[in-house]
C-alpha atoms as a PDB file:
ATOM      1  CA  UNK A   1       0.000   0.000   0.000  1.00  0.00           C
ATOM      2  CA  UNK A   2       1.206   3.567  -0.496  1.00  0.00           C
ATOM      3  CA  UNK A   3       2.402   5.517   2.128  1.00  0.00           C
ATOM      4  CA  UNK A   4      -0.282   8.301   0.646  1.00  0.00           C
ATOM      5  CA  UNK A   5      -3.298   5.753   0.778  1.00  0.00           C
ATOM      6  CA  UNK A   6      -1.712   4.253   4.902  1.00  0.00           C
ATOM      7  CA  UNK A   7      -2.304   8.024   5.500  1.00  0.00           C
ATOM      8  CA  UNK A   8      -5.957   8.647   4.615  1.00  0.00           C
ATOM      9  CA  UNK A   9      -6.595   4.888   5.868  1.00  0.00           C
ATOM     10  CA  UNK A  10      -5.649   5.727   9.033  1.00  0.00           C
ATOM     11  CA  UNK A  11      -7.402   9.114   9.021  1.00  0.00           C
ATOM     12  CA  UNK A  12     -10.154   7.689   7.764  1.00  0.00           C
ATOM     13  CA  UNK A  13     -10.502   4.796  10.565  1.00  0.00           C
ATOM     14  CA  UNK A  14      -9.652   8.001  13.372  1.00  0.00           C
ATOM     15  CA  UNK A  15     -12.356   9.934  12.120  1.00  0.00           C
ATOM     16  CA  UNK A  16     -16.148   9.637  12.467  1.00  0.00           C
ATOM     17  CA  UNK A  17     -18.055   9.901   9.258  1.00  0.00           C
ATOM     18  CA  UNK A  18     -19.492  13.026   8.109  1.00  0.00           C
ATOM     19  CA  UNK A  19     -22.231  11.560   5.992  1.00  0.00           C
ATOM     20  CA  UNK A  20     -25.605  11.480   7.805  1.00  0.00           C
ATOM     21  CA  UNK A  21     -26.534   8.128   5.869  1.00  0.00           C
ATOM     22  CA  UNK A  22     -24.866   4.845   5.747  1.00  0.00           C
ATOM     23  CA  UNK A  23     -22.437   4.016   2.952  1.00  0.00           C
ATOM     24  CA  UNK A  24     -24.528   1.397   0.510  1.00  0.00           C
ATOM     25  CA  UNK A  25     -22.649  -1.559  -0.687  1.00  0.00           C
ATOM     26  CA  UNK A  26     -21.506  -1.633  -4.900  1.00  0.00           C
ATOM     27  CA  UNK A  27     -24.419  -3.913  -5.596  1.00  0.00           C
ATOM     28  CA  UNK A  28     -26.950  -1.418  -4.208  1.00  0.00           C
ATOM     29  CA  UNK A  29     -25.048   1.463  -5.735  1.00  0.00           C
ATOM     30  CA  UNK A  30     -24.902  -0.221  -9.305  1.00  0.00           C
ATOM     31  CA  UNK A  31     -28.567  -1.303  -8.613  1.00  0.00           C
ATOM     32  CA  UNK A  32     -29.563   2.563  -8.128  1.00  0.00           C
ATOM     33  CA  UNK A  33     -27.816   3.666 -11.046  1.00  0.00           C
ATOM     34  CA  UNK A  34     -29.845   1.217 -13.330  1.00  0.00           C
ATOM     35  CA  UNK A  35     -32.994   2.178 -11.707  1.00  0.00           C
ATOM     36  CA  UNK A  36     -32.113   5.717 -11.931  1.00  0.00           C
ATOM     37  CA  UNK A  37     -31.412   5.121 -15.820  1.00  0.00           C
ATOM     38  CA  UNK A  38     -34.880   3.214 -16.470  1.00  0.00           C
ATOM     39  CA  UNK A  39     -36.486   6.457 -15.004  1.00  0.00           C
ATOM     40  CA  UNK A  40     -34.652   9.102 -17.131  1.00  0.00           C
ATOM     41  CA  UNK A  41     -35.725   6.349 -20.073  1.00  0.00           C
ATOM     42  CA  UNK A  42     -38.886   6.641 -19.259  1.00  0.00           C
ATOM     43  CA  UNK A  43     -39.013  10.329 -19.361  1.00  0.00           C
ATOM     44  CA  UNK A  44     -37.223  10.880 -22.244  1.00  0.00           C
ATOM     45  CA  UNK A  45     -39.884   8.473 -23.588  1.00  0.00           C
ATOM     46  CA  UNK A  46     -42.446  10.658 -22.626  1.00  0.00           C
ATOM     47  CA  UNK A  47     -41.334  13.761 -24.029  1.00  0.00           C
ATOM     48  CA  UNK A  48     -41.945  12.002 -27.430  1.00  0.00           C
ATOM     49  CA  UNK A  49     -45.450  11.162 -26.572  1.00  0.00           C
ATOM     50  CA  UNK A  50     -47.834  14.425 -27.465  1.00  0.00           C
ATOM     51  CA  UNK A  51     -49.117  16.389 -25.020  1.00  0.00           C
ATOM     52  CA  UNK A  52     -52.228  15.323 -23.769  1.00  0.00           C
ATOM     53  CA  UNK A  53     -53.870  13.795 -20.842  1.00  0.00           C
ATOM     54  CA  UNK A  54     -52.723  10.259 -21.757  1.00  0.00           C
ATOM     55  CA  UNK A  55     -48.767  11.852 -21.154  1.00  0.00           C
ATOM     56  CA  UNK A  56     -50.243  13.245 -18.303  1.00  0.00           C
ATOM     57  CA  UNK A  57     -51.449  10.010 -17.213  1.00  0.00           C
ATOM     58  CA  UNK A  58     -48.172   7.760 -17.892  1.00  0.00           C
ATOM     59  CA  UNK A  59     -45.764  10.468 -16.002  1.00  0.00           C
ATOM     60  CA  UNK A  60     -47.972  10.102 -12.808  1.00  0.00           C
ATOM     61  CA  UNK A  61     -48.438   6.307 -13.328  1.00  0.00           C
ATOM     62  CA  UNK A  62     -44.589   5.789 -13.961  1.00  0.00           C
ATOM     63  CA  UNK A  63     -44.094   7.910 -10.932  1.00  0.00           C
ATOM     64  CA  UNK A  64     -46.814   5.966  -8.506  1.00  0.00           C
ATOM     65  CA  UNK A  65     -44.932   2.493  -9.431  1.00  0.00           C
ATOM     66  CA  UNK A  66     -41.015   4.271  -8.718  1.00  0.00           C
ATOM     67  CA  UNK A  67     -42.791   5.795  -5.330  1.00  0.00           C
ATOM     68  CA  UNK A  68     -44.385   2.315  -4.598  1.00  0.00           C
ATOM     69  CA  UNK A  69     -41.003   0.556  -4.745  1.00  0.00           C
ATOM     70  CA  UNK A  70     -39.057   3.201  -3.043  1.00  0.00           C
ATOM     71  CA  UNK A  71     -38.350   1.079  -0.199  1.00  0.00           C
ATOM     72  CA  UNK A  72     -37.403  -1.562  -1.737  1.00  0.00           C
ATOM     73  CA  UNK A  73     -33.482  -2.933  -0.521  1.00  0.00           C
ATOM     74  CA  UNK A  74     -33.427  -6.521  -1.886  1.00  0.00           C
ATOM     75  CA  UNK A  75     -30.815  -6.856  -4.698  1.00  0.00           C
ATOM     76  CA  UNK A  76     -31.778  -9.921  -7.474  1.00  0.00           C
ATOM     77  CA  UNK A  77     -29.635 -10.084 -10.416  1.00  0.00           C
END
């Protein structure tokens, strides 16, 4: 290891974090990014769809179903 990473290792481990929430693992942090890409998909979808009250309706039902699974934590992949 590098004397410059043994530094900020042990500063690090001395420290208390700052951040207010919990570091997620890589799974849930690659997980998040997909979701987070489906949604901008979907929206970018959307745009193409006319305005009217069906692209009305879609944005609010593609919104209820990422608001119903916000809780979800389980990983499956």
């Amino acid at each position: 290891m590098r004397p410059s990473h043994r530094l900020l290792a042990a500063i690090s481990r001395s420290q208390p974090s700052k951040l207010k929430k919990p570091s997620i693992s890589l799974d849930h942090f690659i997980q998040r990014q997909r979701v987070l890409s489906l949604w901008r998909e979907i929206m970018r979808a959307l745009i193409k769809v006319p305005p009217s009250s069906t692209r009305t309706e879609l944005h609010k039902y593609a919104r209820d179903e990422f608001e119903r699974h916000r809780g979800v934590s389980d990983i499956v992949g």
